[in-house]
PDB file of N, CA and C in Angstrom:
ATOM      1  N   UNK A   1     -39.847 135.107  22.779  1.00  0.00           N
ATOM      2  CA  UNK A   1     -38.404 135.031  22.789  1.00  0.00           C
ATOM      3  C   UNK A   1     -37.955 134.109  21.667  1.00  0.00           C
ATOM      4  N   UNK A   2     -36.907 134.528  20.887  1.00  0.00           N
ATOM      5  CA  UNK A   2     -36.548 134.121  19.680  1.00  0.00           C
ATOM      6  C   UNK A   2     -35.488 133.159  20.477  1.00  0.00           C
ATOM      7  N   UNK A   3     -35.023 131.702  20.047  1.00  0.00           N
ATOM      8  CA  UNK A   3     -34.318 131.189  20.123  1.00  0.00           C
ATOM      9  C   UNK A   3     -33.914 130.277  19.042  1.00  0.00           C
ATOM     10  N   UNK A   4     -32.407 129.824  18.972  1.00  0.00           N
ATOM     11  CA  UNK A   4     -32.279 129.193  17.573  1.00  0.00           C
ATOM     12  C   UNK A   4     -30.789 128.892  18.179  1.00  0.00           C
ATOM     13  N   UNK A   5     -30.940 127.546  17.205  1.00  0.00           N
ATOM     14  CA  UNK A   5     -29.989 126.120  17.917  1.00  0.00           C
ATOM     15  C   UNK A   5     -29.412 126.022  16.361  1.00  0.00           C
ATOM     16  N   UNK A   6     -27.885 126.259  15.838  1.00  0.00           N
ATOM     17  CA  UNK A   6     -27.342 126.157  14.762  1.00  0.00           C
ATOM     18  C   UNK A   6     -26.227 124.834  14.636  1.00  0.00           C
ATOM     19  N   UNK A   7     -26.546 124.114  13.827  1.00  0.00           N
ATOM     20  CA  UNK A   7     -24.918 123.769  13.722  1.00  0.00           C
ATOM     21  C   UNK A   7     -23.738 124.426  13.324  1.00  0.00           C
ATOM     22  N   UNK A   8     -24.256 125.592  12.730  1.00  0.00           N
ATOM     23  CA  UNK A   8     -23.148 126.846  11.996  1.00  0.00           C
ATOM     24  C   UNK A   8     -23.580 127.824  12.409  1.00  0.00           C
ATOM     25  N   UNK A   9     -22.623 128.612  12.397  1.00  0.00           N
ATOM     26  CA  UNK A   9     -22.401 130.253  13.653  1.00  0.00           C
ATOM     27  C   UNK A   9     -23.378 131.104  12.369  1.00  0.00           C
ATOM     28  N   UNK A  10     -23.927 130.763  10.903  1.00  0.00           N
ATOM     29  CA  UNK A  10     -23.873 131.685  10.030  1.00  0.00           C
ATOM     30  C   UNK A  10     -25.037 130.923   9.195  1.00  0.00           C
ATOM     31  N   UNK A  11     -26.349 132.553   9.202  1.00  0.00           N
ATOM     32  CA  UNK A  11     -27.711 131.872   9.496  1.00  0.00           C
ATOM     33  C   UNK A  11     -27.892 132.458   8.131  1.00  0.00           C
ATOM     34  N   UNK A  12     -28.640 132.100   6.617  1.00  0.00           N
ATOM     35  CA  UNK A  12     -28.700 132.532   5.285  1.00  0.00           C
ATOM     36  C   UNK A  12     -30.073 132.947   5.486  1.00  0.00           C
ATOM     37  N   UNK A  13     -30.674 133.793   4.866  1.00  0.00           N
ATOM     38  CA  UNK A  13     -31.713 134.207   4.533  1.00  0.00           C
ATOM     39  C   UNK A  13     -32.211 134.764   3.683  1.00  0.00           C
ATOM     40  N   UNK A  14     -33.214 134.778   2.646  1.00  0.00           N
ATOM     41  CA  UNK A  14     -33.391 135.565   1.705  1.00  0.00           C
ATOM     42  C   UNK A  14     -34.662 136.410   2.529  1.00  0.00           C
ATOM     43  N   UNK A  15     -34.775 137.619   1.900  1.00  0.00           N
ATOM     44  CA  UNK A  15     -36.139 138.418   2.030  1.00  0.00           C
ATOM     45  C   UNK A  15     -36.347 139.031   0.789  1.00  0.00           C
ATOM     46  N   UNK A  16     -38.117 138.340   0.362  1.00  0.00           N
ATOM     47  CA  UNK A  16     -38.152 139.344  -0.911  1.00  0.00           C
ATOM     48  C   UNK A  16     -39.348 140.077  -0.337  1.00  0.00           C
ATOM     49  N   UNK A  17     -39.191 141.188  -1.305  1.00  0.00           N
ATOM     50  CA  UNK A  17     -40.640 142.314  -0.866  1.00  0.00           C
ATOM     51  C   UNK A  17     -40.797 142.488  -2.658  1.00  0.00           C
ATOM     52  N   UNK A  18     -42.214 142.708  -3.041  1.00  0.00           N
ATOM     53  CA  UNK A  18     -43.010 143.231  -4.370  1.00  0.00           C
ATOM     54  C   UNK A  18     -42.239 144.479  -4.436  1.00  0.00           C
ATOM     55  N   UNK A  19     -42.988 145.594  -3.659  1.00  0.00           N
ATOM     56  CA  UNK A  19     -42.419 147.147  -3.359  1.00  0.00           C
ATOM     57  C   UNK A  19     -41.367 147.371  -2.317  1.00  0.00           C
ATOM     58  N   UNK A  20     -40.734 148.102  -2.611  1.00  0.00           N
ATOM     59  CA  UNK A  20     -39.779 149.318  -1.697  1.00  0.00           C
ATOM     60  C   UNK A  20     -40.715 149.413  -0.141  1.00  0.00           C
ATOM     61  N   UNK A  21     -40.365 148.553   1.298  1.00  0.00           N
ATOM     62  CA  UNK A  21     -40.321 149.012   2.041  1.00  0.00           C
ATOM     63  C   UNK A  21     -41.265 147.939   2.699  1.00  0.00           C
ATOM     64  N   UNK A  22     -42.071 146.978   1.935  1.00  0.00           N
ATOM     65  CA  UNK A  22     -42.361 145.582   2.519  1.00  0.00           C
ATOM     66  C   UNK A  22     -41.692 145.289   2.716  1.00  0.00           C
ATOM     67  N   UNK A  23     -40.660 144.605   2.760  1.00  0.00           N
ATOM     68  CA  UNK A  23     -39.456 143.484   3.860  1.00  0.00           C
ATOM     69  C   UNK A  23     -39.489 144.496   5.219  1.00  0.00           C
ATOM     70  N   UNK A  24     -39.441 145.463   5.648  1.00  0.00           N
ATOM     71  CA  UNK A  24     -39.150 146.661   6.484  1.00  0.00           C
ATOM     72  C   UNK A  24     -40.666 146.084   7.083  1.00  0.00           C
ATOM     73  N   UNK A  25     -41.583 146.473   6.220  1.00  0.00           N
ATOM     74  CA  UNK A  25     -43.055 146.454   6.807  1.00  0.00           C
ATOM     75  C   UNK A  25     -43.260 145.197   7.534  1.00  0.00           C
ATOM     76  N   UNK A  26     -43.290 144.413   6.760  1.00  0.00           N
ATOM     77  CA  UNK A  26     -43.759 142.520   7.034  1.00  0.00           C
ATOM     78  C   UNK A  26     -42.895 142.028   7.799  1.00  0.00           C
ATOM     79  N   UNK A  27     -40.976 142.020   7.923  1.00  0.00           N
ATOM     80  CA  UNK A  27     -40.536 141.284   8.734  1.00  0.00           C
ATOM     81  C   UNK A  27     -39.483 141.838   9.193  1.00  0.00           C
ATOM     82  N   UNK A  28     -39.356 142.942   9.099  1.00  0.00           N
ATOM     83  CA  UNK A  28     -37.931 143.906   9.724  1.00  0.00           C
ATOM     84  C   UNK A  28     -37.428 143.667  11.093  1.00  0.00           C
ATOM     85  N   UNK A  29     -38.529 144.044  11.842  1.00  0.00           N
ATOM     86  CA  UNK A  29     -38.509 143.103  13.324  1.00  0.00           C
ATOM     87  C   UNK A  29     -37.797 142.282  13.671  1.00  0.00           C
ATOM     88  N   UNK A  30     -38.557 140.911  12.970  1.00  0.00           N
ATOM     89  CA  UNK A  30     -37.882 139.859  12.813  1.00  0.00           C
ATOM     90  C   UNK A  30     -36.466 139.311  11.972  1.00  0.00           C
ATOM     91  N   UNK A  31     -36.459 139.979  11.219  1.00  0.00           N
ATOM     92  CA  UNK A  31     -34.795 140.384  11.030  1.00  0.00           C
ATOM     93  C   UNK A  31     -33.671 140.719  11.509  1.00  0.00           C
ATOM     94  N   UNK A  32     -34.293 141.812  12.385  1.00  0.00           N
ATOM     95  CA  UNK A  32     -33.451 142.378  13.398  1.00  0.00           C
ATOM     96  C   UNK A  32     -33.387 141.810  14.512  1.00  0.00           C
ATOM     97  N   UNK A  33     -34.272 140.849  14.985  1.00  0.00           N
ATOM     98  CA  UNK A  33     -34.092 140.066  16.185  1.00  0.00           C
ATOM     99  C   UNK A  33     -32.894 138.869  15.723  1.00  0.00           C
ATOM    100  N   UNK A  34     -33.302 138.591  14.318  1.00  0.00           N
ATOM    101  CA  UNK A  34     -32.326 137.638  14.066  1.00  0.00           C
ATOM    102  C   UNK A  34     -30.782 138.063  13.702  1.00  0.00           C
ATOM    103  N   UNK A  35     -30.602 139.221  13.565  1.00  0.00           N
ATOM    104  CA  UNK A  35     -29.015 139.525  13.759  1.00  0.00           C
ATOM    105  C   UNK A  35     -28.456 139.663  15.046  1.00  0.00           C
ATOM    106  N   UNK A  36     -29.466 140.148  15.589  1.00  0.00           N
ATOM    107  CA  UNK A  36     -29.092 139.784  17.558  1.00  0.00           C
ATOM    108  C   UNK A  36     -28.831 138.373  18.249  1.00  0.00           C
ATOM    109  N   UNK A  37     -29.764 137.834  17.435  1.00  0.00           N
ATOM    110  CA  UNK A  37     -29.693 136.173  17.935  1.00  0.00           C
ATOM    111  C   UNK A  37     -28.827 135.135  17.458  1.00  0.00           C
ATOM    112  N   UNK A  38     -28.061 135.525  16.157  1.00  0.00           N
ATOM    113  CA  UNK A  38     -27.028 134.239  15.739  1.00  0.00           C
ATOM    114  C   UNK A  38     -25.358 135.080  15.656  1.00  0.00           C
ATOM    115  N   UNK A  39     -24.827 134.722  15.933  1.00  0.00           N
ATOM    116  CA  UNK A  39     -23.303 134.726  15.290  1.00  0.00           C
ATOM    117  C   UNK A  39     -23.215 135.988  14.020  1.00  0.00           C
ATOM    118  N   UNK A  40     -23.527 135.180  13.245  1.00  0.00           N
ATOM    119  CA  UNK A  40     -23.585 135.636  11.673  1.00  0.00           C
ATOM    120  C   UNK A  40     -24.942 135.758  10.971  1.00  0.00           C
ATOM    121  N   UNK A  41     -25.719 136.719  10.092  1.00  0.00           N
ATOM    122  CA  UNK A  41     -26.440 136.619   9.703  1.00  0.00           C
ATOM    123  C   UNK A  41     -26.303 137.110   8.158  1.00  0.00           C
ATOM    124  N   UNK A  42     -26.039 136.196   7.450  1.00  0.00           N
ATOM    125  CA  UNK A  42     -26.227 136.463   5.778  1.00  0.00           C
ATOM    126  C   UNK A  42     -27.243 136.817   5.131  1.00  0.00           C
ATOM    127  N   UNK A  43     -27.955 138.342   5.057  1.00  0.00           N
ATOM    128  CA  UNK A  43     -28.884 138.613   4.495  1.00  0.00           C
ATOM    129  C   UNK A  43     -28.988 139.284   3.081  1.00  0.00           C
ATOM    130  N   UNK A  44     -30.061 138.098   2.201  1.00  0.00           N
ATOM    131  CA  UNK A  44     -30.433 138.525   1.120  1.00  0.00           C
ATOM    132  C   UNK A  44     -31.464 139.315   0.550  1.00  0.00           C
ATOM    133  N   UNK A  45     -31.539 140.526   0.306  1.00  0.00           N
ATOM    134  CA  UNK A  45     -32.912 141.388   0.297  1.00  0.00           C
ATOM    135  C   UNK A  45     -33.024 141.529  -1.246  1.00  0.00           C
ATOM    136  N   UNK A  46     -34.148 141.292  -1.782  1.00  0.00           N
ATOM    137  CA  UNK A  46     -34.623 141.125  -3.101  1.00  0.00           C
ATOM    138  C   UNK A  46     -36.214 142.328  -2.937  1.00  0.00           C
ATOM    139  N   UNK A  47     -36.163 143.017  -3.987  1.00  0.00           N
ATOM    140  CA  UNK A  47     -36.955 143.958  -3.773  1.00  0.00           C
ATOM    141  C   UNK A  47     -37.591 143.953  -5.357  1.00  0.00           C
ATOM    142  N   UNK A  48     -38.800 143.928  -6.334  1.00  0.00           N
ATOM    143  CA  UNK A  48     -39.244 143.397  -7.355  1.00  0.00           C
ATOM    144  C   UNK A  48     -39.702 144.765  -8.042  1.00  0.00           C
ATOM    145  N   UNK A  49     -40.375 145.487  -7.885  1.00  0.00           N
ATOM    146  CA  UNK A  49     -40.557 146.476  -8.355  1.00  0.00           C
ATOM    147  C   UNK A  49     -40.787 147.923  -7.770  1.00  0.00           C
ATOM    148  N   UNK A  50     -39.400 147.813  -8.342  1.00  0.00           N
ATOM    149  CA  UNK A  50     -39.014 149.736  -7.084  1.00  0.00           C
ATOM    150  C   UNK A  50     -37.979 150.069  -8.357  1.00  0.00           C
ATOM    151  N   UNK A  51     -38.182 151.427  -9.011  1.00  0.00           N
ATOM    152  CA  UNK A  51     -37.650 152.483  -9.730  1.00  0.00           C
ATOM    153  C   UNK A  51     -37.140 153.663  -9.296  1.00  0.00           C
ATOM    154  N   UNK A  52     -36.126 154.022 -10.183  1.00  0.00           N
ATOM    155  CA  UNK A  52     -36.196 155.740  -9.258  1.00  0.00           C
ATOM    156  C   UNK A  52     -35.754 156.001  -8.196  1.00  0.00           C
ATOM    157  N   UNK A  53     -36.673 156.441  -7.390  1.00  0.00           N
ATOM    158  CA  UNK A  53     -35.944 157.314  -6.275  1.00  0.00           C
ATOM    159  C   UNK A  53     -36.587 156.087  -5.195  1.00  0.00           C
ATOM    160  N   UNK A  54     -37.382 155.313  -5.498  1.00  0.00           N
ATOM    161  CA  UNK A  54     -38.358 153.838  -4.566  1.00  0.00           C
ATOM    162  C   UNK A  54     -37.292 153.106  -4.509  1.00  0.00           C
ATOM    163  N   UNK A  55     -36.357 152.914  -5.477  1.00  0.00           N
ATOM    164  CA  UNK A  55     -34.841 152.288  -5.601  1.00  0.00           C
ATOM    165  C   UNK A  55     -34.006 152.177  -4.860  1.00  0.00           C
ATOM    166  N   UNK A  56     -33.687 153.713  -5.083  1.00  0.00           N
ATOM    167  CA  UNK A  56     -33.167 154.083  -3.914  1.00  0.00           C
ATOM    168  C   UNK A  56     -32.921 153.830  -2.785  1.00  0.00           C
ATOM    169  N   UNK A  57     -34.371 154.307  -2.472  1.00  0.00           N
ATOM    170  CA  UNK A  57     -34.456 153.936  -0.857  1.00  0.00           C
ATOM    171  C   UNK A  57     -34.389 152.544  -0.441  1.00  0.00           C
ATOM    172  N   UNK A  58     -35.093 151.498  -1.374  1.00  0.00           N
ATOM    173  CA  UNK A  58     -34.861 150.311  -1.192  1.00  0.00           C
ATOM    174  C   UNK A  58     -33.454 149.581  -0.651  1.00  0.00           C
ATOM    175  N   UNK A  59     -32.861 150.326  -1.579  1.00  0.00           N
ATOM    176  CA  UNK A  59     -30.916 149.809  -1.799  1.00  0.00           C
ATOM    177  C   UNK A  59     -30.839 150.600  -0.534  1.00  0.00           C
ATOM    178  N   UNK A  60     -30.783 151.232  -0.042  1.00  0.00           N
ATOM    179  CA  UNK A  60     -30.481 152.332   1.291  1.00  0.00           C
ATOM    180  C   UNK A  60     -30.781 151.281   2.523  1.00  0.00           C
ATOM    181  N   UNK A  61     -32.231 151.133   2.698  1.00  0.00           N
ATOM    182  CA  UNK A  61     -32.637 150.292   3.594  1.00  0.00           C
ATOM    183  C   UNK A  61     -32.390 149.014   3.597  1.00  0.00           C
ATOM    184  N   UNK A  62     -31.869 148.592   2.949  1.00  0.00           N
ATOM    185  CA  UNK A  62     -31.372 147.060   2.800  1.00  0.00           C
ATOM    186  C   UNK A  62     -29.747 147.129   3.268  1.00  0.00           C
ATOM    187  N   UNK A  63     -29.377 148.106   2.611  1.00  0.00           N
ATOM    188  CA  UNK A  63     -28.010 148.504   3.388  1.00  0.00           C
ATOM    189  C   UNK A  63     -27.620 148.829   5.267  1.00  0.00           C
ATOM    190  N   UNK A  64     -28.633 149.780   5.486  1.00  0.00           N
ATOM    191  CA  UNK A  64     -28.965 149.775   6.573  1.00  0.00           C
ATOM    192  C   UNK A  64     -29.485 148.629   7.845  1.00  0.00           C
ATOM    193  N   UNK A  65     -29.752 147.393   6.944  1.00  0.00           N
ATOM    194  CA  UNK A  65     -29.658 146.255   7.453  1.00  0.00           C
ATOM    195  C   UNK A  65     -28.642 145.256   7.404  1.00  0.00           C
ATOM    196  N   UNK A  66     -27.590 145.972   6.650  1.00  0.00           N
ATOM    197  CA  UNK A  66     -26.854 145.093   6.606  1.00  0.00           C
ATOM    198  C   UNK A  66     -26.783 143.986   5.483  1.00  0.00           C
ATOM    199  N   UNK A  67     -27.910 144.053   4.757  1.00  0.00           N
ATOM    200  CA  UNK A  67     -28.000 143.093   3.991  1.00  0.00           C
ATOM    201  C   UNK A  67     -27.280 143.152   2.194  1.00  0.00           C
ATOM    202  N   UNK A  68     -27.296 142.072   1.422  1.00  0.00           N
ATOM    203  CA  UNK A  68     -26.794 141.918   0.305  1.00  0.00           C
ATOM    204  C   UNK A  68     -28.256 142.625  -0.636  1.00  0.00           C
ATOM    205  N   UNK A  69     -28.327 143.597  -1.367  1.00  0.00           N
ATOM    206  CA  UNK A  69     -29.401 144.376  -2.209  1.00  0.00           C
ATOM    207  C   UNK A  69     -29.704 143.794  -3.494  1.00  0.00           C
ATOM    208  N   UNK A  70     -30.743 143.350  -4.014  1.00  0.00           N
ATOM    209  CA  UNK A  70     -31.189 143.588  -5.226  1.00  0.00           C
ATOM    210  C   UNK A  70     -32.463 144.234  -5.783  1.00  0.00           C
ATOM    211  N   UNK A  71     -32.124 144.929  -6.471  1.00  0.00           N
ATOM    212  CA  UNK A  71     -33.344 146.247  -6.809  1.00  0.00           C
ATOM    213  C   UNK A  71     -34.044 146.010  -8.100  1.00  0.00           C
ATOM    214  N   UNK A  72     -35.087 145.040  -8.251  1.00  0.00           N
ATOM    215  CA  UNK A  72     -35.679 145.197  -9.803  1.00  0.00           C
ATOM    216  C   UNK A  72     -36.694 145.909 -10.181  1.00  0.00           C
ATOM    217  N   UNK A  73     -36.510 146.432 -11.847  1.00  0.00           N
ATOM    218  CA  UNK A  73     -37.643 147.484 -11.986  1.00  0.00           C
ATOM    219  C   UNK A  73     -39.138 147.009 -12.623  1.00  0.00           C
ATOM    220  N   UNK A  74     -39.517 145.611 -12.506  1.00  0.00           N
ATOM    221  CA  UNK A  74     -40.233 145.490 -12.895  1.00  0.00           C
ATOM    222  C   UNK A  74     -41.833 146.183 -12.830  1.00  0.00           C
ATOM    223  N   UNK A  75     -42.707 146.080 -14.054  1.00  0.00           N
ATOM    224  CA  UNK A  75     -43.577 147.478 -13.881  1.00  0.00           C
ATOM    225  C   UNK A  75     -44.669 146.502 -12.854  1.00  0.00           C
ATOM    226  N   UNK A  76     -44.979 147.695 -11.636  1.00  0.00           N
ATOM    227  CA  UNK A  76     -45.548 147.219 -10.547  1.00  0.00           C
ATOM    228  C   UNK A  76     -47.122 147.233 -10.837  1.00  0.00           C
ATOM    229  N   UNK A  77     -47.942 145.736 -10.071  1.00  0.00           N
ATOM    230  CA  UNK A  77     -48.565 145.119 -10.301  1.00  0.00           C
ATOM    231  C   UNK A  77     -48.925 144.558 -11.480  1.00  0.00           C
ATOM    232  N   UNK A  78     -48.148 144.076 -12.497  1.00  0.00           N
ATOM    233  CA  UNK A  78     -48.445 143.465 -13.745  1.00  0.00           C
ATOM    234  C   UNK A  78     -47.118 142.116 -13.453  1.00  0.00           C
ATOM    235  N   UNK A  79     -47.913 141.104 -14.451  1.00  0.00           N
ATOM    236  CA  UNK A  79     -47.028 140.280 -14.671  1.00  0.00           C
ATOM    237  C   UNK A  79     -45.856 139.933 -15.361  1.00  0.00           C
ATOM    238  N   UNK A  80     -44.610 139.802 -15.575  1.00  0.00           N
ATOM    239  CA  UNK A  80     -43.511 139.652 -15.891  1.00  0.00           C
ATOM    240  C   UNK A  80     -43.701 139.370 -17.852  1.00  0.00           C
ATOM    241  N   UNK A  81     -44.435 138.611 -18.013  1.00  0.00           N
ATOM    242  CA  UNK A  81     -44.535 137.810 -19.032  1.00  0.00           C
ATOM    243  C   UNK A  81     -45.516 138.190 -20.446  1.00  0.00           C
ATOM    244  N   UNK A  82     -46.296 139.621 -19.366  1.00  0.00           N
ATOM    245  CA  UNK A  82     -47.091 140.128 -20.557  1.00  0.00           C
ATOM    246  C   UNK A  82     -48.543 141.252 -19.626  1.00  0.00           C
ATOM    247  N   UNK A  83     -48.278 142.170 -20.022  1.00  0.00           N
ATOM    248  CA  UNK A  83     -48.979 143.265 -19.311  1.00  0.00           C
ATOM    249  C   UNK A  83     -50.930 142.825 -19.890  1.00  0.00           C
ATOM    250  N   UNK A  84     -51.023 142.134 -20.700  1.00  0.00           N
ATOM    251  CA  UNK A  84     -52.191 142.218 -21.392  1.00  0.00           C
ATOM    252  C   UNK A  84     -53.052 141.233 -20.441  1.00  0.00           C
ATOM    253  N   UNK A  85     -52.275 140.326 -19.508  1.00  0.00           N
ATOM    254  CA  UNK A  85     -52.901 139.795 -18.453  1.00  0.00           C
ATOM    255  C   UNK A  85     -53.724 140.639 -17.442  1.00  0.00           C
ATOM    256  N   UNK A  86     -52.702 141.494 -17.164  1.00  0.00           N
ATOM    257  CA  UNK A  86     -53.546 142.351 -16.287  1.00  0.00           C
ATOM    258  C   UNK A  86     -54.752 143.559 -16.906  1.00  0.00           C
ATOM    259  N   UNK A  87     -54.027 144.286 -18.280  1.00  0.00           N
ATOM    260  CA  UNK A  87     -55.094 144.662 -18.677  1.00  0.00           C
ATOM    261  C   UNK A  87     -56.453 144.220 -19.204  1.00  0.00           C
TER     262      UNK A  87
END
């Protein structure tokens, strides 16, 4: 049983996921218990590398939660700063 003691009716949260559909996978649940459980729930969903139609759905399902969306296309599993790391 989730319980939670606020001084403010209005609970912030960020959620990031790598891919399209981890935040859903890893803590959706628990997300959703937490819009049941406070007043207000300000959710931030950050999603890192989702393109296309993975985009999409990302922005969809983040909507569907209610939450504030950001969709980046960075190229998935490489590092930001220089692909030659990973290759």
């Amino acid at each position: 049983m989730l319980t939670l003691t606020l001084d403010e009716p209005r609970l912030r949260v960020l959620a990031m996921g790598s891919h399209a559909d981890d935040i859903e996978i890893g803590c959706g649940g628990t997300l959703l218990r937490l819009a049941r459980s406070v007043e207000a729930l300000e959710l931030h969903w950050v999603v890192l590398s989702a393109s296309g139609e993975r985009a999409a759905e990302a922005r969809a399902s983040a909507e569907a939660f209610g939450a504030v969306a950001e969709v980046q296309g960075f190229r998935d599993a490489f590092f930001r700063y220089g692909p030659e790391v990973k290759e």
